[in-house]
Protein backbone atom coordinates (compact mmCIF):
# COMPACT_ATOMS: atom_id res chain seq x y z
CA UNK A 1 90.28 128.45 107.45
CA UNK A 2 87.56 127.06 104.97
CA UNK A 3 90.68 127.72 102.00
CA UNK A 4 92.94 125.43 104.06
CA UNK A 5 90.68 122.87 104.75
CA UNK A 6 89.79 123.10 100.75
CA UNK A 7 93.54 122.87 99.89
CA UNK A 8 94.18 119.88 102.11
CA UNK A 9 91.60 117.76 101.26
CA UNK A 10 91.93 118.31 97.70
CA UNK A 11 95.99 117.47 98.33
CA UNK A 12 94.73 114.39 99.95
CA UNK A 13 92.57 113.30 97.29
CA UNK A 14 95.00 113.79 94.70
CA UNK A 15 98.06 111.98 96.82
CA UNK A 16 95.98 109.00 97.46
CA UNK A 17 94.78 108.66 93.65
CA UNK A 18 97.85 109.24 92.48
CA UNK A 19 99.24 106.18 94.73
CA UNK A 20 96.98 104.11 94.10
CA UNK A 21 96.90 104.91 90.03
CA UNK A 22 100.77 104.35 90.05
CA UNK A 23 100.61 101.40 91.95
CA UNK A 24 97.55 100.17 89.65
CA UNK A 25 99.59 101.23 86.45
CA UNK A 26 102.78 98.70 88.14
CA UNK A 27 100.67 96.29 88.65
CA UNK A 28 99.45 96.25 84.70
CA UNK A 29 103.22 96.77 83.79
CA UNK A 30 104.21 93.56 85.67
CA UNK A 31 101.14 91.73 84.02
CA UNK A 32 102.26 93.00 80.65
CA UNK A 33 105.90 92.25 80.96
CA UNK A 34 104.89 88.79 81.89
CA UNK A 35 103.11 87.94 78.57
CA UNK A 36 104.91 89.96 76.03
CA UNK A 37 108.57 89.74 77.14
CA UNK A 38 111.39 92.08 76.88
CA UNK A 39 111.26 92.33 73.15
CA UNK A 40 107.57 93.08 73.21
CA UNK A 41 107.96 95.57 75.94
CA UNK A 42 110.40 97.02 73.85
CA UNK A 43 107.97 97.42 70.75
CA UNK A 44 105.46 98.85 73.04
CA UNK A 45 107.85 101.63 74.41
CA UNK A 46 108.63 102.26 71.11
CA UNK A 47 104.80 103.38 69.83
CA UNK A 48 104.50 105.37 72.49
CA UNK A 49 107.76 107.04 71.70
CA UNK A 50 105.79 108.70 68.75
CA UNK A 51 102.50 108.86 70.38
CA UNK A 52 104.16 111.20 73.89
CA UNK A 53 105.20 113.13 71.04
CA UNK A 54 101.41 113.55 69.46
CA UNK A 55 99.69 113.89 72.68
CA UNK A 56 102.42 116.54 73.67
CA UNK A 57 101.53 118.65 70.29
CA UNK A 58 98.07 117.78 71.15
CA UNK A 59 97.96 118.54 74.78
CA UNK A 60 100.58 120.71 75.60
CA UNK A 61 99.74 123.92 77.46
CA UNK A 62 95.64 123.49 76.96
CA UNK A 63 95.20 122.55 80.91
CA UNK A 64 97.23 125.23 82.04
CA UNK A 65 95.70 127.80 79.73
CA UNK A 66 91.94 126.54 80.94
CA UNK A 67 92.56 126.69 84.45
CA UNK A 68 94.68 130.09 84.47
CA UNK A 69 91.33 131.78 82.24
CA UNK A 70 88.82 129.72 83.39
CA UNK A 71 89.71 131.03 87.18
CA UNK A 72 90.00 135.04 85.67
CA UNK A 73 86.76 135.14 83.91
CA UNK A 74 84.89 132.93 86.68
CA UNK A 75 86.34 136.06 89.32
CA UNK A 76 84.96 138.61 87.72
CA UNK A 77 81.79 136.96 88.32
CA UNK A 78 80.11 137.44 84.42
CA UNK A 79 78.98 133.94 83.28
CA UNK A 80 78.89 134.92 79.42
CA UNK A 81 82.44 135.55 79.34
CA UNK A 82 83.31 132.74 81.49
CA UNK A 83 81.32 130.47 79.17
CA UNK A 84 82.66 131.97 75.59
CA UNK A 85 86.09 131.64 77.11
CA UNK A 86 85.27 127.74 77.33
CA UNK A 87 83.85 127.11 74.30
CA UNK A 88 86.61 128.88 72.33
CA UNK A 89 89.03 126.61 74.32
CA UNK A 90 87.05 123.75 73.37
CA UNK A 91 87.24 124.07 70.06
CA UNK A 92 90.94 125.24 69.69
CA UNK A 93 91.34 121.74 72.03
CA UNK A 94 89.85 119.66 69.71
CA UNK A 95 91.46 121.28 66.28
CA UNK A 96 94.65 120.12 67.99
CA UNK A 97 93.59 117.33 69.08
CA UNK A 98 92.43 116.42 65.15
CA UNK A 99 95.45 117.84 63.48
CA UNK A 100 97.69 115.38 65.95
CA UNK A 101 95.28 112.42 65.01
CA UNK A 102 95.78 113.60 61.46
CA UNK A 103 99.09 113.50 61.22
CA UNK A 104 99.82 110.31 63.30
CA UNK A 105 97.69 108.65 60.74
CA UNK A 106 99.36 109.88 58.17
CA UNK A 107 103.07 109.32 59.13
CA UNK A 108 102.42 105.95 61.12
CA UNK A 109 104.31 103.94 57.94
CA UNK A 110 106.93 106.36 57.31
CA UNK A 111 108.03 106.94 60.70
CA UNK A 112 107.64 103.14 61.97
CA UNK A 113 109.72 102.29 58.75
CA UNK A 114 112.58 105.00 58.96
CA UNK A 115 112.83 106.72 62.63
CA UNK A 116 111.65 103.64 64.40
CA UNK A 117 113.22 100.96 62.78
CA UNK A 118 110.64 98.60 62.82
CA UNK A 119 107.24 98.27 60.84
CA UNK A 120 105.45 96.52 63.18
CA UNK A 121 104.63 99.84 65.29
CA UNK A 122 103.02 101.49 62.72
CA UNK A 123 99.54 99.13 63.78
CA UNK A 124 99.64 100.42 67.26
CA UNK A 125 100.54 104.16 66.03
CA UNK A 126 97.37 103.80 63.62
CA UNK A 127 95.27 102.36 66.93
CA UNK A 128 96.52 105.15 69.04
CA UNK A 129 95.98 108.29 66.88
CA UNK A 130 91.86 108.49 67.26
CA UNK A 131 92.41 108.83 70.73
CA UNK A 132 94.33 112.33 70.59
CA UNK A 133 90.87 114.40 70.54
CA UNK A 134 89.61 113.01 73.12
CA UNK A 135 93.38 113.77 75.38
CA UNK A 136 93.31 117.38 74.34
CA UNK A 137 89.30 117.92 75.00
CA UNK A 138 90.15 115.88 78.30
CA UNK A 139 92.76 118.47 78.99
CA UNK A 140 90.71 121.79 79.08
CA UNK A 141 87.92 120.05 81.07
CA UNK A 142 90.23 119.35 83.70
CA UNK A 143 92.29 122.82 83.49
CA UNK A 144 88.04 124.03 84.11
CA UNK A 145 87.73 121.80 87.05
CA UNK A 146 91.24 122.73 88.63
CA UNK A 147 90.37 126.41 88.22
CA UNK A 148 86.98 125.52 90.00
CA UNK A 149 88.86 124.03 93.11
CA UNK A 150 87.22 121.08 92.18
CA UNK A 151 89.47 117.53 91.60
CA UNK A 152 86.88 115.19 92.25
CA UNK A 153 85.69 115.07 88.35
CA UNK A 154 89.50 115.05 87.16
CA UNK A 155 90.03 112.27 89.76
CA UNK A 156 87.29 110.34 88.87
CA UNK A 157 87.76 110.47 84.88
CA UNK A 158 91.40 108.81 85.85
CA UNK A 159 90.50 106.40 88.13
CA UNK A 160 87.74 105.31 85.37
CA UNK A 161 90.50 105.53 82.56
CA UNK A 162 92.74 103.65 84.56
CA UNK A 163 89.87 100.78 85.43
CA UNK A 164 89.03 100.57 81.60
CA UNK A 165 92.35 100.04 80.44
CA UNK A 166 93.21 97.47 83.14
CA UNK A 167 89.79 96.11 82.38
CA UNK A 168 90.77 95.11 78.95
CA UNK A 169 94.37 94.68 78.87
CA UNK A 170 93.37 91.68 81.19
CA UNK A 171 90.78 90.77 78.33
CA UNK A 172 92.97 90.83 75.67
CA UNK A 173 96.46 90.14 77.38
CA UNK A 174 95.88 86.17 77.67
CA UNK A 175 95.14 85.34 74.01
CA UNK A 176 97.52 88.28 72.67
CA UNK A 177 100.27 86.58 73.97
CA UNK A 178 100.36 83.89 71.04
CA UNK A 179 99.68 87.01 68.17
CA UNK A 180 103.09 88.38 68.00
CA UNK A 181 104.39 91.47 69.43
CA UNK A 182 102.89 93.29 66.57
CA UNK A 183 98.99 92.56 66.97
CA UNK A 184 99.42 91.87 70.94
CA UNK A 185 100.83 95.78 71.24
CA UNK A 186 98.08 97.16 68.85
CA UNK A 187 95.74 95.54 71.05
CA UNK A 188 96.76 96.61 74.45
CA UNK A 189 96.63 99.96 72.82
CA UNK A 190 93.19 99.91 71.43
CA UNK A 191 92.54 99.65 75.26
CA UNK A 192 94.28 103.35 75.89
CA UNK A 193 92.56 104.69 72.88
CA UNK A 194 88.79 103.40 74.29
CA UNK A 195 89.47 104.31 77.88
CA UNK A 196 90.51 107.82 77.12
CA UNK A 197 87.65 108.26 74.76
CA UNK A 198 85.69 107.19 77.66
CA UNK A 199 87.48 108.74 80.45
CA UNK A 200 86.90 112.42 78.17
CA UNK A 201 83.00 111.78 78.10
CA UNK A 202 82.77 111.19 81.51
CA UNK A 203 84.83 114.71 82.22
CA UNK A 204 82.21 115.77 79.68
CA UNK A 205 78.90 115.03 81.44
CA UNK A 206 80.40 116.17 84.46
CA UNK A 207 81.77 119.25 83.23
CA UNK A 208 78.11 120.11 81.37
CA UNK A 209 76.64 119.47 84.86
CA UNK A 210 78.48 122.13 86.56
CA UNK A 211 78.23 124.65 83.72
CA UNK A 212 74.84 124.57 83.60
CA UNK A 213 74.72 124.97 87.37
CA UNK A 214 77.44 128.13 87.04
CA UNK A 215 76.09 129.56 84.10
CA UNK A 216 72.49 129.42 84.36
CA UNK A 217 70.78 130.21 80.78
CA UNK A 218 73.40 132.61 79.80
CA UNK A 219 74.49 132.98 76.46
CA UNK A 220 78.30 132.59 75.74
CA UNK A 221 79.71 136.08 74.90
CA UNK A 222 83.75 135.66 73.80
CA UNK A 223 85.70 138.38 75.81
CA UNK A 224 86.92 140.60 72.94
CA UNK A 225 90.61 140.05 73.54
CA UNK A 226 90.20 136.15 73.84
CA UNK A 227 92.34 135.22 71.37
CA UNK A 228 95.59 137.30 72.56
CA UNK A 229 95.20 136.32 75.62
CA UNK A 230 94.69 132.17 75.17
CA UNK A 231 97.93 132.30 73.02
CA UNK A 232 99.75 134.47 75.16
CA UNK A 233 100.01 130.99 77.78
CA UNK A 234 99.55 128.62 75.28
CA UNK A 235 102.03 129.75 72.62
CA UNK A 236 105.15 129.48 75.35
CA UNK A 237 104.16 126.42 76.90
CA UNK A 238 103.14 124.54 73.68
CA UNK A 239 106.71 125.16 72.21
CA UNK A 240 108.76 124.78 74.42
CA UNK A 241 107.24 121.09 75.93
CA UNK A 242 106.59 120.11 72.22
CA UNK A 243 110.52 120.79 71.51
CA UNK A 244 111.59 119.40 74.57
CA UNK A 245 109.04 116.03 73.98
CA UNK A 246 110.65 116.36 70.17
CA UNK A 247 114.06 115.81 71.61
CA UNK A 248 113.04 112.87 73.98
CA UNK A 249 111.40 111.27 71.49
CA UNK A 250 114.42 111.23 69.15
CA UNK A 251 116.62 110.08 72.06
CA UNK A 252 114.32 106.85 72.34
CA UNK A 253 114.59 106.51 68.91
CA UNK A 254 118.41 106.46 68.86
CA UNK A 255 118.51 104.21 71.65
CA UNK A 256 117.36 101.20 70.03
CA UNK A 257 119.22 102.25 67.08
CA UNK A 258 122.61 102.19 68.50
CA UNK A 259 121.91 99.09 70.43
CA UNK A 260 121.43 97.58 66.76
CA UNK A 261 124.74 98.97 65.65
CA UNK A 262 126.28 97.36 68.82
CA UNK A 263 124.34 93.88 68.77
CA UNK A 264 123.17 93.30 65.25
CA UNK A 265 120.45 92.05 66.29
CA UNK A 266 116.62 93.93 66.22
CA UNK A 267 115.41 91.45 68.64
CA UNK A 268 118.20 91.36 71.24
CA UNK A 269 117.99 95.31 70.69
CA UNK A 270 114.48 95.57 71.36
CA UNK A 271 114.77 93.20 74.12
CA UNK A 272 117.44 95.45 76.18
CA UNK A 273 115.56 98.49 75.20
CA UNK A 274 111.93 97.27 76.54
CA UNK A 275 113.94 95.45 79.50
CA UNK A 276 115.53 98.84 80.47
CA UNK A 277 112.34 101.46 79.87
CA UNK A 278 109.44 99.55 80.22
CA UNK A 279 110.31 97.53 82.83
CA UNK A 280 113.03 98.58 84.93
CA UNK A 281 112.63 102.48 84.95
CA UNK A 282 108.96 101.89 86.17
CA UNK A 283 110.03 100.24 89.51
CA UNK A 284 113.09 102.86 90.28
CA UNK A 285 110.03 105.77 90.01
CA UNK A 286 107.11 104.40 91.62
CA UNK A 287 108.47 105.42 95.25
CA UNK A 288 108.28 108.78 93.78
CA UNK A 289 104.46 108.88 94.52
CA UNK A 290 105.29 108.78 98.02
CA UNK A 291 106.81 112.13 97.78
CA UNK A 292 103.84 114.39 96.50
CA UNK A 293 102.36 115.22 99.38
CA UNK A 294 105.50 116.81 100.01
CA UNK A 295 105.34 118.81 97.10
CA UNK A 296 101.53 119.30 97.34
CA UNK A 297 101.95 120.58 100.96
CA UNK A 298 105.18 123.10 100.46
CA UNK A 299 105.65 123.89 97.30
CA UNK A 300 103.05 126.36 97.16
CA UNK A 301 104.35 128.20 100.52
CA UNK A 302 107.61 128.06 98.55
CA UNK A 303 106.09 130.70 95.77
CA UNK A 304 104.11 132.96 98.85
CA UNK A 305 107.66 132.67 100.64
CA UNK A 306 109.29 134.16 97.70
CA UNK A 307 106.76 136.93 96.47
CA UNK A 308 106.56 138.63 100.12
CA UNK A 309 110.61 138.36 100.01
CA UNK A 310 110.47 135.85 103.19
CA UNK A 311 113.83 135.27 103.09
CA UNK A 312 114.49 132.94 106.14
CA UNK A 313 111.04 131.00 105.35
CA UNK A 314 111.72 130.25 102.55
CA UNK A 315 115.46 128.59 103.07
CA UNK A 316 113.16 126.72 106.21
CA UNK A 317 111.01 125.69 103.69
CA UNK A 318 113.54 124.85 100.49
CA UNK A 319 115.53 122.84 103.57
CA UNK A 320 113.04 120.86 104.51
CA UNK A 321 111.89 119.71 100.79
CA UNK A 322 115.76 119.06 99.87
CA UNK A 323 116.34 116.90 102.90
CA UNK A 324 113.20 114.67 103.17
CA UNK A 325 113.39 114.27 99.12
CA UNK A 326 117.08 112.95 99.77
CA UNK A 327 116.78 110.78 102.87
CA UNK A 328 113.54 109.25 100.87
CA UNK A 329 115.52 108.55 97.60
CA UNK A 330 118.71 107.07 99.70
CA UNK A 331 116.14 104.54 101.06
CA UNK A 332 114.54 103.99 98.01
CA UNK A 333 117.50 103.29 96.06
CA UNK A 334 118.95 101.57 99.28
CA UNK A 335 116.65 99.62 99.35
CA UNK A 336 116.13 98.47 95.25
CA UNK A 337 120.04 98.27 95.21
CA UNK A 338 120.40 95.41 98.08
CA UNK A 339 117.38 93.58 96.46
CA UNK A 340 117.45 94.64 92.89
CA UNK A 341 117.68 90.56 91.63
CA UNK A 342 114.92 88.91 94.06
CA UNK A 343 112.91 91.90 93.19
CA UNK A 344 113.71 91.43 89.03
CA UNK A 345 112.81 87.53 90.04
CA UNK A 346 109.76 88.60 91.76
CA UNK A 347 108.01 90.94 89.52
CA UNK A 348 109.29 90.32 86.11
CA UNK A 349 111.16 86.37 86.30
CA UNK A 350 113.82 88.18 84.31
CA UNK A 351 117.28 88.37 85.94
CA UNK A 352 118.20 90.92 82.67
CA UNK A 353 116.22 93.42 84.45
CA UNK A 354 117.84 93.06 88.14
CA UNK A 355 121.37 94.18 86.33
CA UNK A 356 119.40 97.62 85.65
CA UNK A 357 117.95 98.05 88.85
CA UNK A 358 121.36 97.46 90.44
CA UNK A 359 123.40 99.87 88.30
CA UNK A 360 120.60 102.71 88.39
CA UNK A 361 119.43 102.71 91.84
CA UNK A 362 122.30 104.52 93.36
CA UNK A 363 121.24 107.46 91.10
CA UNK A 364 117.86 107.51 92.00
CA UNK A 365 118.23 110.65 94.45
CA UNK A 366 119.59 112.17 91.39
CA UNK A 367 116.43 111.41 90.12
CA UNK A 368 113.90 112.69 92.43
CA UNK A 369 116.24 115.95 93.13
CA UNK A 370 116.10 116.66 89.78
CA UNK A 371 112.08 116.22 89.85
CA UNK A 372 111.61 118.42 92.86
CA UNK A 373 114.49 120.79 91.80
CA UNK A 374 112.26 121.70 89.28
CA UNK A 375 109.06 121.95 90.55
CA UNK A 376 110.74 124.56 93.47
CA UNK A 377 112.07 126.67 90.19
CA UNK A 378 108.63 126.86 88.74
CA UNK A 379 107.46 127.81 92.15
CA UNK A 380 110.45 130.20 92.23
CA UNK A 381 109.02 131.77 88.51
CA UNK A 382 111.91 129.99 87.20
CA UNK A 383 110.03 128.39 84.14
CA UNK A 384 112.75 130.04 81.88
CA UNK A 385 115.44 128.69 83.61
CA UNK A 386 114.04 124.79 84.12
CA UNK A 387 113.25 124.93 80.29
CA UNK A 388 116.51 125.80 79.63
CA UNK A 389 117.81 122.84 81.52
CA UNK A 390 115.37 120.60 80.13
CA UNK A 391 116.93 121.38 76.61
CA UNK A 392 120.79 120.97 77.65
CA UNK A 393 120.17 117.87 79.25
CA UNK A 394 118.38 116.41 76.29
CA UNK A 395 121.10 117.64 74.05
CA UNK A 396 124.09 116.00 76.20
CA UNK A 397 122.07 113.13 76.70
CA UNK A 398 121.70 113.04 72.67
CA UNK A 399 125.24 113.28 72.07
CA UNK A 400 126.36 111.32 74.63
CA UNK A 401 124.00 108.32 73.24
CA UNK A 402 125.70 108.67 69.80
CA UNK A 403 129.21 108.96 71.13
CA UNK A 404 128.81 105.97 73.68
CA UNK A 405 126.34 103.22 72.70
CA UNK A 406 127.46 102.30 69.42
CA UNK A 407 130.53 101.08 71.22
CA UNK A 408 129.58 99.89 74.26
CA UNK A 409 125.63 99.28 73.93
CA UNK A 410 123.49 99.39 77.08
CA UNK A 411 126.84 99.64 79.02
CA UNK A 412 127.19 103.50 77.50
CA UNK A 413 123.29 104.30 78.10
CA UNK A 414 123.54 103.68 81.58
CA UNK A 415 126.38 106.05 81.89
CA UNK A 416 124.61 108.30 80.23
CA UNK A 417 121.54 108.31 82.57
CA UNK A 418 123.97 108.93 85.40
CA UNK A 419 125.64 112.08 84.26
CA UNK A 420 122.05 112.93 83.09
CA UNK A 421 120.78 112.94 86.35
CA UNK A 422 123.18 114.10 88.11
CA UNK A 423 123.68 117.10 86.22
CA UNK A 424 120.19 118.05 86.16
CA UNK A 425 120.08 117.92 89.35
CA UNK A 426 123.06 120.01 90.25
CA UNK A 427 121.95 122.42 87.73
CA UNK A 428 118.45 122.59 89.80
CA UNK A 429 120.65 122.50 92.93
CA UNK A 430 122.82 125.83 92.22
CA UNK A 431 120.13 127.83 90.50
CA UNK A 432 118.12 127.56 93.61
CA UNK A 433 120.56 128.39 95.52
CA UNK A 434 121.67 131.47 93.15
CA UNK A 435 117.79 132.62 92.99
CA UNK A 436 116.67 132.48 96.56
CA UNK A 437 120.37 133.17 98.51
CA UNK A 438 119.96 130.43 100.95
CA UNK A 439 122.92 128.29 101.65
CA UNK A 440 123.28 124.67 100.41
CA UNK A 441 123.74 122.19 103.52
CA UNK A 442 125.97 119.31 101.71
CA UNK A 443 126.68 117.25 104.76
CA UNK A 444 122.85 117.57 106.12
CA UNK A 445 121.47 116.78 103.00
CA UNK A 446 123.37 114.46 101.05
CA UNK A 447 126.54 112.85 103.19
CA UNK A 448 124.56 112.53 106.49
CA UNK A 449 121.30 110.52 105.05
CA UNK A 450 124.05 107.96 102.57
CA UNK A 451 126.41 106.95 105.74
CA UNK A 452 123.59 106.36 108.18
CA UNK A 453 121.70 103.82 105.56
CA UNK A 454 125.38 102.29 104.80
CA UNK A 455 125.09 101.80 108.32
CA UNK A 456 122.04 100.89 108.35
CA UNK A 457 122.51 98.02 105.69
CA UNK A 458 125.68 96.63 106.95
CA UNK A 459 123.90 95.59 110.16
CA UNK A 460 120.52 94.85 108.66
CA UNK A 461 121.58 92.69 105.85
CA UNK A 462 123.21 91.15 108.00
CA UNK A 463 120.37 90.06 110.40
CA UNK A 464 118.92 89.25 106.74
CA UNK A 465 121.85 86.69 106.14
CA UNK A 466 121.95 84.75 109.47
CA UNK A 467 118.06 84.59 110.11
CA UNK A 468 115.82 85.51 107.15
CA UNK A 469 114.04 82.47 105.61
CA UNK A 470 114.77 81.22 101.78
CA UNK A 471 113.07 82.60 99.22
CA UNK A 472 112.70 85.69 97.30
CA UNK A 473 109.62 87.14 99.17
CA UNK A 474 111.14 86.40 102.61
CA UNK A 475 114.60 88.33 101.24
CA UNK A 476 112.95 91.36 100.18
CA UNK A 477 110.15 91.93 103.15
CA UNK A 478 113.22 91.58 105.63
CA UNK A 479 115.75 93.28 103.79
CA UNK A 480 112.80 96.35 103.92
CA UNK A 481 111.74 95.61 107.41
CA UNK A 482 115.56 95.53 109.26
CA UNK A 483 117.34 97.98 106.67
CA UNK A 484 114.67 100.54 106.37
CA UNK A 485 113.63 100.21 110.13
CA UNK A 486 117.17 101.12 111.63
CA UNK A 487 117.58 103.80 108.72
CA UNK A 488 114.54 105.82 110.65
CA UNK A 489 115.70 104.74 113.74
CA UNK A 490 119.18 106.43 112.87
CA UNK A 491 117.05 109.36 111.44
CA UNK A 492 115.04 109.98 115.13
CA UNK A 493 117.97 111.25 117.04
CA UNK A 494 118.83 113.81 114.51
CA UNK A 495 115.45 115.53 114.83
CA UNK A 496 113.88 113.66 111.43
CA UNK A 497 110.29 113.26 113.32
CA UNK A 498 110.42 117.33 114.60
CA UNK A 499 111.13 118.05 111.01
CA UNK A 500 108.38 116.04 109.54
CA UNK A 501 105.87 117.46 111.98
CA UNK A 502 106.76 120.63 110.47
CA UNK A 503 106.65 119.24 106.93
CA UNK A 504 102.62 118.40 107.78
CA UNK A 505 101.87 121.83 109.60
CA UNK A 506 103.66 123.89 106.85
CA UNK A 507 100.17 124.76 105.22
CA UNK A 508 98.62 125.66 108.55
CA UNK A 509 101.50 127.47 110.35
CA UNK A 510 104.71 128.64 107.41
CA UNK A 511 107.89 129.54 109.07
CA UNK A 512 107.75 133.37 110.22
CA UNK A 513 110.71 135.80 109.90
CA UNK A 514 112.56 136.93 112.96
């Protein structure tokens, strides 16, 4: 019972964090948007572009290699291993971590001049690269921690990180606004170098604390097969996210590419690009966030359910995930859809950005089934399979950005996104279902939850016509309040509240066989 009570609270701290970082990280995106504009947001999604690929080849695979060690040497109860088997991670951390810096430094022109497009990234490529160390050291501390059962330290290192950067962008952000995109994005990104360097010495001191506490006085003996046996996780992982990051970074490179081609012009370019990904995209995933402590809760029962061959739990269990992820998204994207211009008026004073909102919210269960489509496969041991995925979809999406947006610009990337999603999450969709046996409930999941919030809009939008006062603010908190009210009203005679009792006592009481 002490294990459950462990696992909860630690699911609790890391829902509420990771709600309150995501809404902290919108907040700073609205705040950003505001001062640099479409075309600067654009130049800014651009940098980091490159740098997700860096901090991939940096980070990739050394969290999961610390926790998944860290947790066998610390069970066999002999602190010298435990402790060698740390401070060979350590290092192998940071010589990735310097060999990304490295060569971020040393092909910030080149690849600002010829994959990018546009010299004036190569500043804030040069201003990011110091801070890759730090990432990958940051990255074994908290695999350590996670391995410990421990997330307050990992927690508290992002809630710091997050308070830093916020802290300065809002130093900087007032006067960068009259430096050009160029100087104003290299300075908002000094901020993420200094808060991670920051954030990593925190995880530092705390993670010396609790060695020293584990491991007494010993003396750090490397286990003998050390080596094998780090590169064994981290040679998989490590390739296969760094190709799959490779081929997302070279769609967001062609993006603003082809919008060129289309537009001739860099700045009208840059400006749908940065309108579309750094502005738009954010605000279709935050209510994504509400949705992990679904996935905290389940998705491990989903793995036990599938090792001890629990056939019937674990369709109970797949059920429930697939149906509250869809009736969630269908609200969501309701919900963005019917206000998607008061909200682009409200957060951003860009109308531009509404259009987006409008055309992509009706995809956004896509979205979030392909999300927790994949997490169930890992669950399943279906890392193979998800990877596999990963790589077609960034290959169609690849060739469909080449074949469409030269000719139709933004028009073609939209389309793209929805076949993307949609795909992936079909292809999640029917690999479950091939892997586990358990049937797929169309009309339950997917028809039921769309006609009762068309029904639910049609007579709340209404009431939001005839009786809602002017203004933007007024539109949207009805619109939520009468739409989203009689979609869970709709939702209570079909046994939605039974099922999301079960959803919270999944971890205390799974499903049994008959």
């Amino acid at each position: 019972m002490a294990g459950v009570r462990v696992y909860l609270k630690n699911a609790a701290i890391l829902t509420v964090t990771g709600l309150g970082l995501r809404a902290a990280g919108m907040v700073l995106r609205v705040y950003m948007a505001a001062l640099l504009r479409a075309e600067g947001m654009g130049l800014y999604q651009l940098i980091f572009t490159v740098y997700g690929l860096t901090a991939t080849v940096a980070t990739a695979g050394m969290s999961v290699a610390a926790t998944r060690l860290a947790a066998e040497e610390l069970a066999r109860l002999e602190a010298p291993r435990a402790a060698g088997m740390m401070a060979k991670l350590t290092r192998l951390s940071l010589a990735l971590g310097f060999a990304a810096c490295a060569a971020q430094l040393l092909l910030a022109r080149p690849v600002a001049r010829f994959a990018l497009g546009d010299t004036r990234a190569e500043l804030g490529l040069l201003v990011l690269a110091p801070s890759l160390p730090f990432m990958a050291l940051a990255a074994v501390f908290k695999g350590y921690f996670f391995a410990r059962q421990r997330v307050g330290p990992g927690v508290k290192s992002q809630v710091f990180e997050q308070a830093v950067r916020i802290a300065l962008a809002a130093a900087v952000l007032p006067a960068a606004g009259d430096w050009g995109a160029q100087y104003a994005c290299a300075a908002l990104v000094a901020g993420n170098t200094v808060s991670e360097a920051l954030a990593c010495l925190l995880l530092l001191h705390d993670y010396r604390k609790d060695a020293r506490r584990l491991f007494g006085g010993a003396r750090p003996a490397l286990p003998a097969d050390a080596g094998r046996r780090i590169w064994h996780i981290l040679a998989p992982v490590e390739g296969g996210r760094c190709l799959d990051s490779a081929l997302h970074t070279a769609e967001n490179m062609l993006v603003p590419a082809c919008l060129l081609a289309f537009l001739g012009s860099r700045a009208e370019s840059l400006a749908q690009f940065g309108a579309l990904k750094g502005m738009a995209m954010p605000v279709l995933l935050f209510p994504f966030s509400f949705l992990t402590p679904l996935a905290t809760l389940l998705l491990p029962e989903v793995t036990r359910a599938h090792i001890l061959g629990r056939r019937r739990t674990l369709e109970t269990l797949v059920g429930r995930i697939m149906l509250f992820t869809n009736l969630f998204s269908v609200l969501a994207g309701g919900l963005i859809a019917l206000n998607a211009a008061p909200l682009a008026r409200l957060l951003y004073r860009d109308e531009s950005v509404g259009l987006y909102l409008l055309v992509l919210a009706p995809v956004l269960p896509g979205m979030y089934l392909d999300a927790m489509g994949d997490s169930i496969l890992k669950g399943l041991g279906e890392e193979v399979a998800t990877f596999r995925y990963s790589i077609w979809d960034s290959m169609l999406r690849i060739a469909l950005v080449l074949l469409l947006m030269p000719r139709f610009g933004m028009t073609g990337f939209l389309v793209v996104m929805w076949a993307s999603n949609v795909t992936s999450a079909l292809l999640n969709i029917f690999r479950i279902r091939k892997v586990t046996g358990i049937r797929t409930r169309w009309f339950e999941w997917f028809i039921q939850p769309a006609l009762l919030f068309a029904a639910a809009a049609a007579l709340g939008q209404t009431f939001v016509r005839l009786a809602a006062p002017a203004g933007d603010v007024w539109q949207v908190a009805c619109s939520v309040a009468a739409t989203g009210g009689l979609f869970c009203a709709f939702l209570l005679p079909l046994g939605a509240g039974r099922q999301l009792k079960a959803v919270l006592d999944a971890r205390r009481a799974p499903a049994k066989e008959n």
